[in-house]
Protein backbone atom coordinates (compact mmCIF):
# COMPACT_ATOMS: atom_id res chain seq x y z
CA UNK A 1 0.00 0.00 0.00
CA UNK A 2 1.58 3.38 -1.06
CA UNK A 3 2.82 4.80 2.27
CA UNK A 4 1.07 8.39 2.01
CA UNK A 5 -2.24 6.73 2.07
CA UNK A 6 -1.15 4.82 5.11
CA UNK A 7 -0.05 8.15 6.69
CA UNK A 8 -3.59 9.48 5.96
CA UNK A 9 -5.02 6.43 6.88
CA UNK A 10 -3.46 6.59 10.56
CA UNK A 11 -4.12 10.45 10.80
CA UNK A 12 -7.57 9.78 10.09
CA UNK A 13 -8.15 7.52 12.99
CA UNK A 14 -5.72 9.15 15.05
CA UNK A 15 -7.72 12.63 14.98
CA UNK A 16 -10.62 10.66 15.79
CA UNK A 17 -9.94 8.96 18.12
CA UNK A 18 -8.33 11.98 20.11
CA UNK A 19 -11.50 14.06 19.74
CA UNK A 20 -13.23 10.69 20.90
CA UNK A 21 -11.65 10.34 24.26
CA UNK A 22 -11.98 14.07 24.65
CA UNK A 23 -15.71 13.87 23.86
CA UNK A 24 -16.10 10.97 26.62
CA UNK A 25 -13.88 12.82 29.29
CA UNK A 26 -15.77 15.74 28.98
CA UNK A 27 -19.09 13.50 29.25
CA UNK A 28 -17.79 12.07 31.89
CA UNK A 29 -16.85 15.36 33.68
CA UNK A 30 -20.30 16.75 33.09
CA UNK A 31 -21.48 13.83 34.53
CA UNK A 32 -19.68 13.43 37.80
CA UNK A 33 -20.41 17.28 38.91
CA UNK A 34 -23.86 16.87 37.93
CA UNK A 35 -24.29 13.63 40.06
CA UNK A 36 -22.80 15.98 42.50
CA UNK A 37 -24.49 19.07 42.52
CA UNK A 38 -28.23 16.97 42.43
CA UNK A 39 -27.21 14.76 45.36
CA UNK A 40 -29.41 14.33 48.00
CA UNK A 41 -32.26 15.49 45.75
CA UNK A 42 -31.35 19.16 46.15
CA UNK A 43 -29.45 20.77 43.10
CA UNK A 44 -26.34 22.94 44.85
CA UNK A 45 -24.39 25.06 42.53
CA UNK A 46 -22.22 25.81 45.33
CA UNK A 47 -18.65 24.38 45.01
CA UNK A 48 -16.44 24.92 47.50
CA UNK A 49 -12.93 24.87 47.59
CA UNK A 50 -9.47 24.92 50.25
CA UNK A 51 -7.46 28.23 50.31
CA UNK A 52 -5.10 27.38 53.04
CA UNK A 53 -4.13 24.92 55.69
CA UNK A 54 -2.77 26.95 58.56
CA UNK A 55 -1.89 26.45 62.34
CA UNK A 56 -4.74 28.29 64.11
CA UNK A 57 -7.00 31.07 62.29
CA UNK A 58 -8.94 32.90 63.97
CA UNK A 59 -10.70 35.56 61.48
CA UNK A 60 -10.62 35.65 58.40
CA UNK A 61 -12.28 38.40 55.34
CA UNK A 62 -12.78 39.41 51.75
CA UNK A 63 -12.59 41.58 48.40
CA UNK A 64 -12.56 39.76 46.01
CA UNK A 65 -9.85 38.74 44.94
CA UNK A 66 -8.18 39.34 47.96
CA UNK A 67 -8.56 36.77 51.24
CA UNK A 68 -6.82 37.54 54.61
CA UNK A 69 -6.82 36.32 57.89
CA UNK A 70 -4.73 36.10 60.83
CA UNK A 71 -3.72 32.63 62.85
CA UNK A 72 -2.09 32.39 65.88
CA UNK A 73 -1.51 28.95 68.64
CA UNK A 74 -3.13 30.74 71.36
CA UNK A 75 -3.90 33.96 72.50
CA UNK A 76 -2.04 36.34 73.48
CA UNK A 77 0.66 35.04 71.46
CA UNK A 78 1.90 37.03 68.31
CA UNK A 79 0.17 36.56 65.40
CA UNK A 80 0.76 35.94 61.78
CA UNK A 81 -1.02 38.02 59.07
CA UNK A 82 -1.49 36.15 55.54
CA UNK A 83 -3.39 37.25 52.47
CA UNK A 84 -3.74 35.12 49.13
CA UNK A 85 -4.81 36.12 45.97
CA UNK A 86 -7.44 33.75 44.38
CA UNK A 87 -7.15 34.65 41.51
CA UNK A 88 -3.14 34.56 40.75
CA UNK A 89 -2.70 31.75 43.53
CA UNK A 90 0.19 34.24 45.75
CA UNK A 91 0.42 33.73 48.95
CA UNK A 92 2.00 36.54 51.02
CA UNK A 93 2.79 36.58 55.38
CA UNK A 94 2.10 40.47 55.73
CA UNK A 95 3.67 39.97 59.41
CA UNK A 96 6.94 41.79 58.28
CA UNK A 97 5.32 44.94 57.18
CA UNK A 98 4.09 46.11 60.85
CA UNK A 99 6.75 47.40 63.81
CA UNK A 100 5.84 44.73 65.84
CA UNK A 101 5.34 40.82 66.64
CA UNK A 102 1.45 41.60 66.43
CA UNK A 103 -1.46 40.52 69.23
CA UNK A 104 -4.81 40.07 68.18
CA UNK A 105 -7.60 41.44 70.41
CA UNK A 106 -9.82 38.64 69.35
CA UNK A 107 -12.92 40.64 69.44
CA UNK A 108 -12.72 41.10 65.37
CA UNK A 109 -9.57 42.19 64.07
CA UNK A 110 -9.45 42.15 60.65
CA UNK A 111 -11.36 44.35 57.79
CA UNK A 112 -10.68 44.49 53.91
CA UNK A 113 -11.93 47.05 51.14
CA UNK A 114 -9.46 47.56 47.69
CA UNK A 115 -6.39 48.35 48.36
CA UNK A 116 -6.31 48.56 52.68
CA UNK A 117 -5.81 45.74 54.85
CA UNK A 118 -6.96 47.34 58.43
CA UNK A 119 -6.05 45.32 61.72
CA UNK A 120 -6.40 45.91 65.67
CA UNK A 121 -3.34 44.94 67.36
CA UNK A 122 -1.15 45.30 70.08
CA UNK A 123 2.77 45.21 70.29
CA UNK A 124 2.49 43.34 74.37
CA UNK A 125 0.16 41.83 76.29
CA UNK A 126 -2.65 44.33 77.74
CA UNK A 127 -1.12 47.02 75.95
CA UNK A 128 -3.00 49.78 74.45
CA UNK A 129 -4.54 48.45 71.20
CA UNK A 130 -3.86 50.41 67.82
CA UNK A 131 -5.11 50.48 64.50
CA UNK A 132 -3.15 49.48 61.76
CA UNK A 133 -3.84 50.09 57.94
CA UNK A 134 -1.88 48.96 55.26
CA UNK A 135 -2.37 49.64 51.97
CA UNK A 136 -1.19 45.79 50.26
CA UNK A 137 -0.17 47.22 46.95
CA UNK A 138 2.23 50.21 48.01
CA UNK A 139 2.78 48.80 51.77
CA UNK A 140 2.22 51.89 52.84
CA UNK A 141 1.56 51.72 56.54
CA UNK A 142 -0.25 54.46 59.19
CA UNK A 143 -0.80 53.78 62.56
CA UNK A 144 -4.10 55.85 63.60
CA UNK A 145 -3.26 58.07 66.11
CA UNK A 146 -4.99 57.72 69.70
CA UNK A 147 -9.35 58.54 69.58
CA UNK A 148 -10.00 62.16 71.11
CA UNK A 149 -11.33 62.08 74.54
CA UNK A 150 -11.27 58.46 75.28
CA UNK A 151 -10.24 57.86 79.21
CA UNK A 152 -7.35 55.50 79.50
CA UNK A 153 -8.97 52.17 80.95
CA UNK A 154 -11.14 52.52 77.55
CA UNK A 155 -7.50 51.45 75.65
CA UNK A 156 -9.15 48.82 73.61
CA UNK A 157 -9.48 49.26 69.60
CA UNK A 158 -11.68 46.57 68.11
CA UNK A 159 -14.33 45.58 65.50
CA UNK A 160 -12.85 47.60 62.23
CA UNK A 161 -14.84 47.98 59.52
CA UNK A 162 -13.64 50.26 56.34
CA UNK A 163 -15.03 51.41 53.01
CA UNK A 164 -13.15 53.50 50.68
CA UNK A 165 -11.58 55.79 52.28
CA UNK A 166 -13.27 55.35 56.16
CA UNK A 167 -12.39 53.31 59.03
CA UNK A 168 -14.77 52.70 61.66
CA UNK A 169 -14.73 51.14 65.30
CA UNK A 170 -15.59 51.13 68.65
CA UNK A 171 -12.95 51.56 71.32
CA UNK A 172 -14.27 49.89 74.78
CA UNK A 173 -12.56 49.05 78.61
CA UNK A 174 -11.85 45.72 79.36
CA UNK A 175 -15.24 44.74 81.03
CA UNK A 176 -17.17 46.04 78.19
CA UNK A 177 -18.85 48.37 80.03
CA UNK A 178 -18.14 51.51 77.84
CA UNK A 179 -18.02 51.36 74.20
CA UNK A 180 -17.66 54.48 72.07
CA UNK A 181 -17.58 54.66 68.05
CA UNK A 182 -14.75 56.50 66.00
CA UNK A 183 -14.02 57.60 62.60
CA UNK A 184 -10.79 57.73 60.47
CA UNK A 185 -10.54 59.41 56.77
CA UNK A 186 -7.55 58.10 55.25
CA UNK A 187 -7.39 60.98 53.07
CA UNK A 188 -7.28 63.36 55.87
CA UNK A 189 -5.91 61.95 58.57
CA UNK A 190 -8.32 62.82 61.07
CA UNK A 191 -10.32 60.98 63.56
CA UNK A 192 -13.86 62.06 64.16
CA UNK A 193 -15.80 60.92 67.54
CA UNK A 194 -19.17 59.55 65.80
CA UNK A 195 -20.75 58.41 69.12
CA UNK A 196 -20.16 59.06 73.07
CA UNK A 197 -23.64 57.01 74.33
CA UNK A 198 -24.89 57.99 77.79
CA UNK A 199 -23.73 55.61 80.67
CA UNK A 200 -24.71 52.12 80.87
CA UNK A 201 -25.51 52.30 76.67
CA UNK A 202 -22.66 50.77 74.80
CA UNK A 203 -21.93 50.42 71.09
CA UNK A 204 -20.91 47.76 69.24
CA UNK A 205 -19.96 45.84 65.88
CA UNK A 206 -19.94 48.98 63.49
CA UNK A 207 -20.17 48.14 59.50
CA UNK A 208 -19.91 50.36 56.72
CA UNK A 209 -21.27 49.86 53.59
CA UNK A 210 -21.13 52.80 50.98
CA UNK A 211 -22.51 55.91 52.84
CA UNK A 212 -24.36 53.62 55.40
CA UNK A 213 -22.69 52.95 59.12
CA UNK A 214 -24.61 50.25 60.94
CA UNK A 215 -24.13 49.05 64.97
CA UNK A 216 -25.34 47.51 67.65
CA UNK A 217 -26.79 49.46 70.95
CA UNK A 218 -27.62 48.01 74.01
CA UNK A 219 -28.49 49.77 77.33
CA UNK A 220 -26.68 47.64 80.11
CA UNK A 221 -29.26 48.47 82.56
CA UNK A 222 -32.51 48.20 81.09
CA UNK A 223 -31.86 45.33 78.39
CA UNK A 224 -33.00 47.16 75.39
CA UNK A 225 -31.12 46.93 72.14
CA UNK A 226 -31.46 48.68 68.93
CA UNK A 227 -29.90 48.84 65.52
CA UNK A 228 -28.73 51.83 64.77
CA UNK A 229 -28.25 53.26 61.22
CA UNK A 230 -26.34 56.78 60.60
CA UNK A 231 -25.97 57.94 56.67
CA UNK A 232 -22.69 59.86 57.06
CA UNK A 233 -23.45 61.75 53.65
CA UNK A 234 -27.44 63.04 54.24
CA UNK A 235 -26.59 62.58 58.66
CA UNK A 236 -29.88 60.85 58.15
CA UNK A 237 -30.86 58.16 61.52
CA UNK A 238 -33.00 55.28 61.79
CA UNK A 239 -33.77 53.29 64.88
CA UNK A 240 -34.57 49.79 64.90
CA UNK A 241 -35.24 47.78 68.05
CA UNK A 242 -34.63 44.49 68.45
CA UNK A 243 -34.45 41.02 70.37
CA UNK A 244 -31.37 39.90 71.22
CA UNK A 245 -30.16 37.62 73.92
CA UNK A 246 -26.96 39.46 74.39
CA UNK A 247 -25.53 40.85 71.82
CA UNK A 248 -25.49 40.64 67.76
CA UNK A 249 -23.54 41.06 64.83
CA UNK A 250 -24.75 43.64 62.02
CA UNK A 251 -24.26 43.02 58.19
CA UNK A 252 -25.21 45.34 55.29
CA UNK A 253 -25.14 45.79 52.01
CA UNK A 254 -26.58 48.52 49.45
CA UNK A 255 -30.17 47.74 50.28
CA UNK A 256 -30.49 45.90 53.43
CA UNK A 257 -29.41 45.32 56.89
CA UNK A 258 -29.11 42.15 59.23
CA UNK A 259 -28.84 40.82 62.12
CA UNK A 260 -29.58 37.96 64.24
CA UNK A 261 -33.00 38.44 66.65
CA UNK A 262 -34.43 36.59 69.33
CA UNK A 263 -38.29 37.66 69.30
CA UNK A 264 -39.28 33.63 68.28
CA UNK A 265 -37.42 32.34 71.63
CA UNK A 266 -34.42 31.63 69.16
CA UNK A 267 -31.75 33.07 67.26
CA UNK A 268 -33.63 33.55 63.45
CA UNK A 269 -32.31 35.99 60.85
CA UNK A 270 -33.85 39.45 60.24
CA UNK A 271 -33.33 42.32 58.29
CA UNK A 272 -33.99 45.67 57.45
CA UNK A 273 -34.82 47.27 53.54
CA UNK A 274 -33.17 50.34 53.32
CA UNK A 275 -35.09 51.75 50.01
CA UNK A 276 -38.56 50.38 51.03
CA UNK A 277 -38.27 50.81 54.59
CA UNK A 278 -39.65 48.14 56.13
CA UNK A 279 -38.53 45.04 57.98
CA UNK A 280 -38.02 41.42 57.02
CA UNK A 281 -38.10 38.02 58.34
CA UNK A 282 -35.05 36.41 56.39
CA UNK A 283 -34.67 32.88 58.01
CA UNK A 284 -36.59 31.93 60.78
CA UNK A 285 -35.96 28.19 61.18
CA UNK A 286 -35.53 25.96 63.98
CA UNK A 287 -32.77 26.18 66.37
CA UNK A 288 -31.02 28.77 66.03
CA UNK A 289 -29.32 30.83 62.93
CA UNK A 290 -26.85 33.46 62.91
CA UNK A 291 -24.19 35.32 62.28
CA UNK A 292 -25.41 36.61 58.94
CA UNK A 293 -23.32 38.37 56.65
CA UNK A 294 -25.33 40.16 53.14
CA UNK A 295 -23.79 41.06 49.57
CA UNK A 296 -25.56 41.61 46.61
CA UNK A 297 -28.53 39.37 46.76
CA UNK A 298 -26.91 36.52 49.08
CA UNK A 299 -27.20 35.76 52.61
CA UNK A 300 -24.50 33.54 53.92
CA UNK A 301 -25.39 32.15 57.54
CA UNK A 302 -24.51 29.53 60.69
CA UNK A 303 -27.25 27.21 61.60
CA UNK A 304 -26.14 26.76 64.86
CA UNK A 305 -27.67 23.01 65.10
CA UNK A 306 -26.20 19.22 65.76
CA UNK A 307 -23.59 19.40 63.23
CA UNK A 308 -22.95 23.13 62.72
CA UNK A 309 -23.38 24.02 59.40
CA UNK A 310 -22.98 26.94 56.76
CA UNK A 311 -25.76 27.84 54.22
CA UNK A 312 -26.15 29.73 51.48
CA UNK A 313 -29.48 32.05 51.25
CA UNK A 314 -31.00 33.11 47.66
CA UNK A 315 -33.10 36.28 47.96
CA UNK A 316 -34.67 36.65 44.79
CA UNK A 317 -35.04 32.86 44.54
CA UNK A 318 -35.83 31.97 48.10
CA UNK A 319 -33.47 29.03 47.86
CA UNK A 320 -31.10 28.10 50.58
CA UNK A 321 -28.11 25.94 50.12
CA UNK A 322 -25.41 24.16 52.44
CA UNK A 323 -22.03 25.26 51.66
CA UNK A 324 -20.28 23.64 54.58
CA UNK A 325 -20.80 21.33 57.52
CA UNK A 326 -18.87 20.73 60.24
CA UNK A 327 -17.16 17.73 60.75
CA UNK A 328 -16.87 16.11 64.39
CA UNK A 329 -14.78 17.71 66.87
CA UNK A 330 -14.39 20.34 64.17
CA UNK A 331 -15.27 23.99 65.07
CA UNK A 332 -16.78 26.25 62.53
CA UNK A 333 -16.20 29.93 63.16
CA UNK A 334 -18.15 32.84 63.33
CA UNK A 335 -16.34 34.99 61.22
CA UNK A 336 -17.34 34.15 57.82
CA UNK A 337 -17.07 36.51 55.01
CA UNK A 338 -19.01 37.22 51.62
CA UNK A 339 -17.94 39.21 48.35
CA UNK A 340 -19.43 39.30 45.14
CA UNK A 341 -20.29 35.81 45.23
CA UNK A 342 -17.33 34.29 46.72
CA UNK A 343 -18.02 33.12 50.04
CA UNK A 344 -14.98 32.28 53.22
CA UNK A 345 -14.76 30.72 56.35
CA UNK A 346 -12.65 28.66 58.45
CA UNK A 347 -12.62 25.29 59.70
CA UNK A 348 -10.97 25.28 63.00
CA UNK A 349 -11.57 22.18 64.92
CA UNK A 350 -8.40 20.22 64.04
CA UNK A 351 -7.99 19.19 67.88
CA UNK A 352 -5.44 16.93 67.18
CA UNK A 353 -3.09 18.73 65.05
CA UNK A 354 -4.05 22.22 66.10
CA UNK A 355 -4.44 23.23 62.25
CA UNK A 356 -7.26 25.14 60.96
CA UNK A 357 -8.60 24.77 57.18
CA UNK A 358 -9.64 28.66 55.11
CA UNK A 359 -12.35 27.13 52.73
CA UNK A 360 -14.21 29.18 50.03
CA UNK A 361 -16.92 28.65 48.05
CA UNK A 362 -18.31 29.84 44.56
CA UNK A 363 -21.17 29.00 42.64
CA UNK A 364 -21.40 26.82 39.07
CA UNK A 365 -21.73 28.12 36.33
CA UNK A 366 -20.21 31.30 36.04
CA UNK A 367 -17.06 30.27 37.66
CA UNK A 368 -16.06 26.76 39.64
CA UNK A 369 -13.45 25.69 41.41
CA UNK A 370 -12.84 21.94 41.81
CA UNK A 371 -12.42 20.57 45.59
CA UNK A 372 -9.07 18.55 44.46
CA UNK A 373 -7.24 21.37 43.00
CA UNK A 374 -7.69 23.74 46.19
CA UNK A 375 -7.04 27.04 43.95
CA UNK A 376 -8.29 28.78 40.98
């Protein structure tokens, strides 16, 4: 047989039977996630996906692409500062950049928004806390200076929260009796007092969102609590009271505000609508459910029930799905972050080993991540 026509002959098949096998490992691929995403009769398009295996973290937050927390073996020892990229894959330790072998105050340290990386820490044990805020693409640094006013037992910087240009937080005294709220402009360099509450009223867990600051307030004596809402462009106020048990974490994004209330005789999920102005009963399951964090039409939440778990809330679809839940002897934290559709958290209960797990999670199918590859 004339050898061209062999040559063709064995091209041919050759070609064919490449595109073959590609045909049947892409079947096969479509197959296998979509066995996975129906199981248990409940479609998912929540993948999740490892960041980083670390010794101990204890916070960890998000803008997209952007991921850092901060891990430590116990507190008060010093603590290590990491941030990955998700997108590229780099992993940097950020611990070099600040003056000091860094403590946490492990009452929320952490807060990310573009370019600024804001943390509470302290340089010794029981020293007065300071805010750090370092800008990860210039590593610029600036240490705010000490709030106006403040009496010196109230020493302790916690609960950042920044947008743009403005960092928020409440400086309290060791006992939690006092809390006061303060303002930084990174432009100007200037720290504003936004609020000085009366005795026995305290404020806690500030967030900023855009021109909306959101808190906590809680009179000591008389057990009321309220969200509180301040527009720092219009100085408009709203008011909300609520049911808490003790205290509870606030989450907003352009249109609504949540938080965790207790008026069912458990912890349920409500919120507020900021452009219709009325209230909302997100998730009011059994047991209880909290520590909600809002973005963009998603509500990522704890259901706090036999195992701990992590769920995914649809607004406009009403859909909830679980993105995470917690193995035995594991410990899920409550500080869980959300970000244009990329949801973070940490898995913390490796007793044995003392190592914690960052996980992630985004949703098929405008971008996956597969469990085995542990990155972008």
């Amino acid at each position: 047989m004339n050898k061209s026509i062999i040559s063709l002959t064995y091209g041919y098949w050759r070609r064919h039977i490449i595109i073959g096998l590609s045909l049947l490992l892409t079947t096969l691929l479509i197959l296998s996630l979509g066995q996975l995403l129906t199981s248990q009769g409940n479609p998912n398009p929540w993948i999740n996906f490892s960041i980083h295996q670390t010794r101990a973290a204890y916070e960890v937050v998000i803008h997209w692409p952007l991921v850092a927390w901060h891990d430590r073996t116990g507190w008060p020892q010093p603590t290590t500062v990491m941030l990955k990229n998700l997108e590229t894959g780099g992993l940097q330790d950020l611990s070099t950049e600040f003056p000091c072998n860094l403590i946490g105050t492990n009452f929320g340290d952490l807060a990310l928004h573009g370019e600024w990386l804001v943390g509470v820490f302290a340089c010794e044990f029981y020293a007065p806390y300071q805010i750090h805020a370092l800008n990860v693409n210039t590593r610029e640094l600036i240490i705010l200076p000490p709030a106006p006013g403040v009496p010196p037992e109230q020493k302790y910087a916690a609960e950042t929260t920044i947008y743009g240009d403005i960092i928020v937080w409440q400086q309290h005294n060791w006992e939690m009796t006092r809390s006061d709220l303060f303002l930084f402009d990174l432009q100007s360099q200037t720290v504003i007092t936004l609020t000085q509450p009366p005795p026995s009223v305290v404020d806690w867990h500030p967030e900023l969102y855009e021109d909306w600051l959101a808190w906590y307030r809680r009179n000591l004596s008389t057990g009321e609590s309220f969200i509180r809402l301040y527009n720092l462009s219009s100085s408009e106020q709203i008011t909300l009271p609520v049911t808490v048990a003790q205290h509870t974490w606030v989450s907003l994004d352009d249109q609504y505000v949540v938080w965790s209330d207790w008026r069912n005789g458990d912890s349920d999920i409500y919120g507020y609508d900021l452009i219709n102005r009325q209230e909302i009963a997100f998730i009011t399951g059994p047991a209880h459910q909290g520590g909600g964090v809002i973005h963009e039409g998603l509500l990522l939440y704890i259901d706090y029930g036999t195992p701990r778990s992590l769920h995914m809330y649809h607004l406009d679809s009403q859909q909830t799905y679980v993105l995470f839940q917690q193995p035995p002897q594991h410990d899920l934290r409550r500080q869980i972050g959300l970000y244009q559709g990329t949801a973070v958290w940490i898995d913390g209960g490796y007793a044995a080993t003392g190592q914690s797990i960052i996980y992630g999670a985004r949703p098929l199918p405008e971008r996956f991540y597969l469990p085995i590859l542990g990155h972008p």
